[in-house]
N, C-alpha and C. Protein backbone atom coordinates (compact mmCIF):
# COMPACT_ATOMS: atom_id res chain seq x y z
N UNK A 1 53.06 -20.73 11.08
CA UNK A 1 52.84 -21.69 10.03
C UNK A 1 53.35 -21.10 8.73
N UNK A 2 54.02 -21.78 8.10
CA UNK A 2 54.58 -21.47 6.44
C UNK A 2 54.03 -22.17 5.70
N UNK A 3 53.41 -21.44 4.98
CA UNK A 3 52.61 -21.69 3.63
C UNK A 3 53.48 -21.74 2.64
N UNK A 4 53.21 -22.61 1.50
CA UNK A 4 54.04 -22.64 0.33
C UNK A 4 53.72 -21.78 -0.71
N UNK A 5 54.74 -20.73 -1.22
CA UNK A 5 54.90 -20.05 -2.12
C UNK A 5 53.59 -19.80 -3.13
N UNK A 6 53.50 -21.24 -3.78
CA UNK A 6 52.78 -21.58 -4.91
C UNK A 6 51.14 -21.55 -4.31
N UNK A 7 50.90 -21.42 -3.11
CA UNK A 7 49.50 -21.18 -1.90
C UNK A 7 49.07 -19.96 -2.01
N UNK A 8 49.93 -18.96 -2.11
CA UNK A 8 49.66 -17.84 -1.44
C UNK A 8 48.63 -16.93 -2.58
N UNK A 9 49.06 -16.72 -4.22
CA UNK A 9 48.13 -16.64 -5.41
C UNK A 9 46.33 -16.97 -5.13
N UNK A 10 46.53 -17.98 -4.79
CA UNK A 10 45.35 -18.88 -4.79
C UNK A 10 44.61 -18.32 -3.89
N UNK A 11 45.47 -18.07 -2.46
CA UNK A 11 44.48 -17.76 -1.47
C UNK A 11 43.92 -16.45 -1.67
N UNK A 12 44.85 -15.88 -2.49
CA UNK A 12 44.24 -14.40 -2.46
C UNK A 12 43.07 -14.62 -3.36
N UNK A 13 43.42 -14.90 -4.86
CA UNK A 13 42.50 -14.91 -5.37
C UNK A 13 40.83 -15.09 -5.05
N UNK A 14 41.14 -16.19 -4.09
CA UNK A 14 39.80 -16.85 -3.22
C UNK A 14 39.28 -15.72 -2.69
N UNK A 15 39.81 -14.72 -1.91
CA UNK A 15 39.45 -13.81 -1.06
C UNK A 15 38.88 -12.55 -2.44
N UNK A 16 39.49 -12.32 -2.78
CA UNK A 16 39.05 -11.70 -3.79
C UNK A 16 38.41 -11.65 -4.50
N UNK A 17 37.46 -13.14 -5.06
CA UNK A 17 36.84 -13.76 -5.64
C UNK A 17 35.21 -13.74 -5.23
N UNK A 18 35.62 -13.91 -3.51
CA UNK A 18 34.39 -14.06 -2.50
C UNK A 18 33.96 -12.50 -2.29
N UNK A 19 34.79 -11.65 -2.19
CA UNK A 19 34.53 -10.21 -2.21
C UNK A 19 33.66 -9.66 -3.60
N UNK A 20 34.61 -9.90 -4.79
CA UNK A 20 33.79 -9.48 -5.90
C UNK A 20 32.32 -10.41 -6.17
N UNK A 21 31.97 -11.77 -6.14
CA UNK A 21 30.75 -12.05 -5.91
C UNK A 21 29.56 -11.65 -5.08
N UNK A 22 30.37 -11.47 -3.53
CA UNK A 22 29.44 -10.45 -2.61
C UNK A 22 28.59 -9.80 -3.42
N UNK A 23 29.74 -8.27 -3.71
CA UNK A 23 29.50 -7.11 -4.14
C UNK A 23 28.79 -7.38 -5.42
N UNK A 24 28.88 -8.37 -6.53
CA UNK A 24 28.16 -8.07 -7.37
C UNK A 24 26.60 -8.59 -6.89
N UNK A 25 26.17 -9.81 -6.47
CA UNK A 25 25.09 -10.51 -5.90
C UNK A 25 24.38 -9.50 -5.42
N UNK A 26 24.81 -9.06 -4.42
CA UNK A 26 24.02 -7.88 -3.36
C UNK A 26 23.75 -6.75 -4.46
N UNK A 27 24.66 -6.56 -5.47
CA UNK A 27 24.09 -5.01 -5.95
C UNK A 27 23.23 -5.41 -7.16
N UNK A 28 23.97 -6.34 -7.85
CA UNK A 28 22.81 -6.81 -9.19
C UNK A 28 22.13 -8.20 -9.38
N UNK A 29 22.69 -9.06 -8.16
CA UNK A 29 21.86 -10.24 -8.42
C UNK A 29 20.73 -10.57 -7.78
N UNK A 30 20.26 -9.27 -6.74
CA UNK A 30 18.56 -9.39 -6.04
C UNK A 30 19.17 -10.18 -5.29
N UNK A 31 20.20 -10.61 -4.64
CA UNK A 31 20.24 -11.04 -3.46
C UNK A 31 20.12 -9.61 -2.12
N UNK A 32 19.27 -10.02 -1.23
CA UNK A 32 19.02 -8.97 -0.20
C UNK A 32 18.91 -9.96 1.65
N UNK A 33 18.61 -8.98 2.47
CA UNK A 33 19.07 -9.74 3.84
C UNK A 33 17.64 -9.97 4.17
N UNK A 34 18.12 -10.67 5.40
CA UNK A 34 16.98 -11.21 5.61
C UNK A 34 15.71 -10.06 6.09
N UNK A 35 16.37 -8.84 6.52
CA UNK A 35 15.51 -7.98 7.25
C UNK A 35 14.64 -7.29 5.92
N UNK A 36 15.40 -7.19 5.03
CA UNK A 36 14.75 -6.62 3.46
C UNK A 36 13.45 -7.15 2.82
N UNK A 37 14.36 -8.88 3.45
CA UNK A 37 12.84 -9.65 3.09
C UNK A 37 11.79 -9.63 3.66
N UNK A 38 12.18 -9.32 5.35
CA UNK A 38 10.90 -9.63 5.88
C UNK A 38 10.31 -7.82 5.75
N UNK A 39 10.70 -6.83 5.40
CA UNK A 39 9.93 -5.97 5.21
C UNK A 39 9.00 -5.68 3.97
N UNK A 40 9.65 -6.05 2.83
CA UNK A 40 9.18 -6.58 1.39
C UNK A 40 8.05 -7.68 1.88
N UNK A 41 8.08 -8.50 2.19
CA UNK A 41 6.64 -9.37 2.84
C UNK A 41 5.96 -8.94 3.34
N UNK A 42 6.61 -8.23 4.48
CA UNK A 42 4.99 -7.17 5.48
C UNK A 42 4.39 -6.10 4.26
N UNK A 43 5.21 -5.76 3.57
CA UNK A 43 4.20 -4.42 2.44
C UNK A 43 3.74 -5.37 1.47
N UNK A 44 4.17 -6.24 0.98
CA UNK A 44 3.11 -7.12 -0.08
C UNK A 44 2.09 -7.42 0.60
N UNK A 45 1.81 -8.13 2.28
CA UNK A 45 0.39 -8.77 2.79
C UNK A 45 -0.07 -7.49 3.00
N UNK A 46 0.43 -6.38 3.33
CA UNK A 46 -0.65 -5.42 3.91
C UNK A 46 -0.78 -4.54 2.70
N UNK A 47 -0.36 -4.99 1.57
CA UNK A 47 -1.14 -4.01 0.63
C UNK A 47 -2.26 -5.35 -0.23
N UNK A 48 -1.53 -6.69 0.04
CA UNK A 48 -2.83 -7.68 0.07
C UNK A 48 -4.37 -7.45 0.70
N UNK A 49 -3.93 -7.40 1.98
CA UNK A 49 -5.39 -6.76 2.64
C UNK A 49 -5.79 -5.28 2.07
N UNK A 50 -5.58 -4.18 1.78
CA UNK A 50 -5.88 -3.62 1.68
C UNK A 50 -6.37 -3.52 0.16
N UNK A 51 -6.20 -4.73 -0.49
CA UNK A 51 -7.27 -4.74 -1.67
C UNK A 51 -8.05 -5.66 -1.81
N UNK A 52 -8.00 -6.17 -0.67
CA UNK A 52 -9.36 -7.19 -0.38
C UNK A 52 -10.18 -6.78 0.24
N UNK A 53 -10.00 -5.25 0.98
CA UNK A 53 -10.44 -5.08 1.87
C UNK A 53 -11.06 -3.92 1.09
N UNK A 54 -10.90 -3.52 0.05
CA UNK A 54 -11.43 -2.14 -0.19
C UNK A 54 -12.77 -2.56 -1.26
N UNK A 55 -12.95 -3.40 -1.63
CA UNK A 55 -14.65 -3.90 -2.12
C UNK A 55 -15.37 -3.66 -0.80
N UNK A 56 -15.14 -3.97 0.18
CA UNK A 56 -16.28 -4.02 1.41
C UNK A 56 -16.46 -2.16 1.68
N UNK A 57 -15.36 -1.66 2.01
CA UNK A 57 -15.09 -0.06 2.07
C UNK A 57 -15.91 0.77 0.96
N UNK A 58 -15.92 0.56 -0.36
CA UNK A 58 -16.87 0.71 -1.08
C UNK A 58 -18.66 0.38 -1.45
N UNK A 59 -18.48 -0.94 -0.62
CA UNK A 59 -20.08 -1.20 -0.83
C UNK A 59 -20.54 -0.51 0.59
N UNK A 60 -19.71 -0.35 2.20
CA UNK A 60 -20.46 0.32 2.73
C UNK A 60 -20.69 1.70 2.36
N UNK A 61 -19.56 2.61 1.13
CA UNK A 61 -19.80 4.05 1.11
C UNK A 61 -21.45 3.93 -0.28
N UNK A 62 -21.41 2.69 -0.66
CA UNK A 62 -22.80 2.90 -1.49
C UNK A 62 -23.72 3.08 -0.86
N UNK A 63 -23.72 2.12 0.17
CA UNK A 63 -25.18 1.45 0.80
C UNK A 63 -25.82 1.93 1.73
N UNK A 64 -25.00 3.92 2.38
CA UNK A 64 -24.64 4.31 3.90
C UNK A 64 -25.99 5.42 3.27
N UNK A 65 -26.87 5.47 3.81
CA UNK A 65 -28.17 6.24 3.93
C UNK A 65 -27.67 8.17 3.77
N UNK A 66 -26.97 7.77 4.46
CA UNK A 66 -26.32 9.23 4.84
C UNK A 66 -24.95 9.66 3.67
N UNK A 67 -24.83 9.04 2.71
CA UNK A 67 -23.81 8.92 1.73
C UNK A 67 -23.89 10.39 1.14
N UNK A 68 -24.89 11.15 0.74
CA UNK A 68 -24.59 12.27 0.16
C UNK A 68 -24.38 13.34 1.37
N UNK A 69 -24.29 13.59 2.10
CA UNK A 69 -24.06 14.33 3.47
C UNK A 69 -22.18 13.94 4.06
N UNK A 70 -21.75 12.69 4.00
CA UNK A 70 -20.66 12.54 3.91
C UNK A 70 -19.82 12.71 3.50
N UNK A 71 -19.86 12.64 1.98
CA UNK A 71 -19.39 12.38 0.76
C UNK A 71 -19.10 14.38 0.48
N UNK A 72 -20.65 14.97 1.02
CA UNK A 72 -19.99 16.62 0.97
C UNK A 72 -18.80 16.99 1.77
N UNK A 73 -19.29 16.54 2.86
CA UNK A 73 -18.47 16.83 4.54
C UNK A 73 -16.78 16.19 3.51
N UNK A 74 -16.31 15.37 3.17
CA UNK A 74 -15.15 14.60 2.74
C UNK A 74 -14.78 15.63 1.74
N UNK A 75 -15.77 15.86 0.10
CA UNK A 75 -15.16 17.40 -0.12
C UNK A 75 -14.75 18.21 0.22
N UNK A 76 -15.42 18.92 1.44
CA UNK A 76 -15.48 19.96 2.27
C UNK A 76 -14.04 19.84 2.82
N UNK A 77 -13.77 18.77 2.79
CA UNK A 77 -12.44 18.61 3.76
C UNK A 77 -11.15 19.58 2.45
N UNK A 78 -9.72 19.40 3.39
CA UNK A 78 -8.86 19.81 2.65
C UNK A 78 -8.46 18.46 2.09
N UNK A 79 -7.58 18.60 1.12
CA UNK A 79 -7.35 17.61 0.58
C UNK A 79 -6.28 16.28 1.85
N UNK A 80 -5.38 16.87 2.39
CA UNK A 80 -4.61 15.87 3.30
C UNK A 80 -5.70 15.64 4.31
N UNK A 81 -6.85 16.11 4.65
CA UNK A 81 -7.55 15.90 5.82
C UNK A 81 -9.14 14.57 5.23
N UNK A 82 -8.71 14.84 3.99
CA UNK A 82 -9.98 13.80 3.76
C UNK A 82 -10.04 12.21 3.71
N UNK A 83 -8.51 11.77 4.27
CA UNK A 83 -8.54 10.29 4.48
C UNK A 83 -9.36 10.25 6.33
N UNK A 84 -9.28 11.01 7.19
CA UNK A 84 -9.62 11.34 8.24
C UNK A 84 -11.07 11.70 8.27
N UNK A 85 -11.48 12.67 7.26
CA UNK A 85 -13.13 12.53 7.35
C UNK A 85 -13.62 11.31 6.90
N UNK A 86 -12.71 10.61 6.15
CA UNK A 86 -13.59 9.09 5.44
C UNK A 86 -13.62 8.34 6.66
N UNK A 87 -12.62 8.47 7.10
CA UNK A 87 -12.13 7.24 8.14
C UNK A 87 -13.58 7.55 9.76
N UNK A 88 -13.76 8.80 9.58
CA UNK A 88 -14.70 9.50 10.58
C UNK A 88 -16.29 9.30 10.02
N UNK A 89 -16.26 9.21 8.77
CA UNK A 89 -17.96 8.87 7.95
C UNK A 89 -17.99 7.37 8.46
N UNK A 90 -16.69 6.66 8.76
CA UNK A 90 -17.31 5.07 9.09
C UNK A 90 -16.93 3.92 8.09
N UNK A 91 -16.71 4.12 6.63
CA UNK A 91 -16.11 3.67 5.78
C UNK A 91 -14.79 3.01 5.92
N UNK A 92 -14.06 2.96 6.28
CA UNK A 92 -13.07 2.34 6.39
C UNK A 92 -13.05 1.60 7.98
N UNK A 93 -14.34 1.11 8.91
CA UNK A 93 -13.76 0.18 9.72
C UNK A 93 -14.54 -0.84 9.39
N UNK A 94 -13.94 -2.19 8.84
CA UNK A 94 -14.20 -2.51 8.34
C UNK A 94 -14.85 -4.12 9.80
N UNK A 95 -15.92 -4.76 9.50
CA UNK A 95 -16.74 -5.40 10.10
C UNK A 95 -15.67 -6.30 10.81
N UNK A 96 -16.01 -6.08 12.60
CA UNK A 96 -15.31 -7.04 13.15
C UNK A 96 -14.12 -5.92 13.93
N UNK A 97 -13.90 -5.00 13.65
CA UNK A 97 -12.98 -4.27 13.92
C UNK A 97 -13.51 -3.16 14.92
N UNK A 98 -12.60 -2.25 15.53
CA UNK A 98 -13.47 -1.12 16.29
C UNK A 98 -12.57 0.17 16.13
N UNK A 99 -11.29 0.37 15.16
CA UNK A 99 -10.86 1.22 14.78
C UNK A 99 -11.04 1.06 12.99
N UNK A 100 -11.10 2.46 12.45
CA UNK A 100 -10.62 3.05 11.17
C UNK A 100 -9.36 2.42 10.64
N UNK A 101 -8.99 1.90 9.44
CA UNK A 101 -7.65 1.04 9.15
C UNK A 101 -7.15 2.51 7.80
N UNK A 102 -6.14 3.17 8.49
CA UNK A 102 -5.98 4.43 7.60
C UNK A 102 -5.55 3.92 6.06
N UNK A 103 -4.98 2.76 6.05
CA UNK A 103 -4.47 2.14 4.38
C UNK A 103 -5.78 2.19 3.64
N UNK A 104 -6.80 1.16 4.33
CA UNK A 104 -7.97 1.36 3.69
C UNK A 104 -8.76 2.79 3.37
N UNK A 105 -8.28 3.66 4.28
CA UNK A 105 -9.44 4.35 3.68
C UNK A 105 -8.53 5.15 3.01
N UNK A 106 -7.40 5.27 2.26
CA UNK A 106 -6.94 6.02 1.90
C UNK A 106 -6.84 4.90 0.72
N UNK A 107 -6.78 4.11 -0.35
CA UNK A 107 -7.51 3.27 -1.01
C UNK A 107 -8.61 3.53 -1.82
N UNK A 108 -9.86 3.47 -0.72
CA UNK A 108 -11.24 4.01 -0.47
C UNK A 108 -11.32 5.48 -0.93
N UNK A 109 -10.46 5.99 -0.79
CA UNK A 109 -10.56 7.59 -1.08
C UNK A 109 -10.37 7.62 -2.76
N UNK A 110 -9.05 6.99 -3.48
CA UNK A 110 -8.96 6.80 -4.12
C UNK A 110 -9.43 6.15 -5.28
N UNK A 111 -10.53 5.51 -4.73
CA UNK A 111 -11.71 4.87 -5.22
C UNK A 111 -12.47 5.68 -6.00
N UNK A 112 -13.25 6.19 -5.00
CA UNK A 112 -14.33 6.94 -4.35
C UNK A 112 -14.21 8.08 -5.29
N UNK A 113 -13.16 8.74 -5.80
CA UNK A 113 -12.98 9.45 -6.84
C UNK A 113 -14.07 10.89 -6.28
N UNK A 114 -13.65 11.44 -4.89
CA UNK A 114 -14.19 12.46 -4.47
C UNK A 114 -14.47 14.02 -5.36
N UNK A 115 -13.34 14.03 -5.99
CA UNK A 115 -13.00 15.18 -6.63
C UNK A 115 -14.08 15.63 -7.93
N UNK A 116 -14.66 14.79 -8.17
CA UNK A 116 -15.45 14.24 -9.47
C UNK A 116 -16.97 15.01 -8.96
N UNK A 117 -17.74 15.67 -10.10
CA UNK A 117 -19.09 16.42 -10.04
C UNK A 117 -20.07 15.35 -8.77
N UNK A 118 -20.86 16.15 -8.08
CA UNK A 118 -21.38 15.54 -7.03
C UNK A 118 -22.91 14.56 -8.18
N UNK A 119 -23.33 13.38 -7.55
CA UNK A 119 -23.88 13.16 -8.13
C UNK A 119 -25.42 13.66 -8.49
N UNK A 120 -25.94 13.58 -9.09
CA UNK A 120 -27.17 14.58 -9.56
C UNK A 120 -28.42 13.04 -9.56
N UNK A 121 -29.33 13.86 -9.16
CA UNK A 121 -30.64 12.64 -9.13
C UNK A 121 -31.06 12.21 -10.23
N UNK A 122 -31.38 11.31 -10.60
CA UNK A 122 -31.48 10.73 -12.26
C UNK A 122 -33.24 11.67 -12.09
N UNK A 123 -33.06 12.16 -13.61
CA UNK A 123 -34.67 13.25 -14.63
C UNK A 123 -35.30 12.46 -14.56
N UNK A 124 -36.44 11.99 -14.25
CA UNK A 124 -37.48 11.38 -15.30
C UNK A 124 -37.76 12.27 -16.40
N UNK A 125 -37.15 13.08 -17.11
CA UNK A 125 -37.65 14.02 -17.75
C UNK A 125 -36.59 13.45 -19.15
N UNK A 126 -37.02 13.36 -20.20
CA UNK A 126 -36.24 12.79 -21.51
C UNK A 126 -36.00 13.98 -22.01
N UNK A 127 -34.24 14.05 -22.15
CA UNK A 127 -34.08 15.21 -23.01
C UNK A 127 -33.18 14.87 -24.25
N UNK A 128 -33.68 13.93 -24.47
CA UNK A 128 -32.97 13.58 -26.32
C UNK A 128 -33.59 13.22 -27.24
């Protein structure tokens, strides 16, 4: 097939045109594939749940009888090992479930603000 002379400009341009839009779209216009998206969606819902989920993770580390005995044992831990003692105190499975959800309790940990003076029994004794 012979194309006319005055065709051939054009077509390139086109090609060239469709190339440099690609390349700019994909690098600066937030256009991304579909697999980008669907991974960007799975980390937005599951960091969704995991802050809906960490009020409940907290009211059971208030409400747990055994909270100051835990709460040492979780100190006690090393620092990379204490999402694992939380998750082992019971705190992070959350009602309905029958495993530990490690997002949550690592959340929960973060909460929980372990690192912080252990708490002390309120004086009845007035000292001001």
């Amino acid at each position: 097939m012979n194309t006319p002379e005055w065709l051939k400009p054009g077509m390139y341009g086109a090609v060239i045109g469709a190339v440099f839009v690609g390349v700019v779209g994909f690098s600066w216009g937030g256009w991304v594939t579909g697999g980008t998206a669907h991974d960007r969606a799975m980390a937005m819902s599951r960091n969704d749940v995991v802050a809906s989920m960490l009020p409940v993770c907290l009211d059971m580390a208030r409400s747990d009888p055994a909270r100051a005995d835990k709460m040492a044992t979780i100190r006690a831990a090393s620092t990379y090992q204490r999402r694992d003692a939380l998750m082992t105190a019971g705190w992070a499975t959350m009602p309905g479930t029958d495993m530990p959800n490690r997002d949550i309790a690592q959340a929960c940990l973060a909460a929980l603000d372990v690192d912080r003076s252990p708490e002390r029994p309120q004086s009845s004794i007035d000292e001001g």
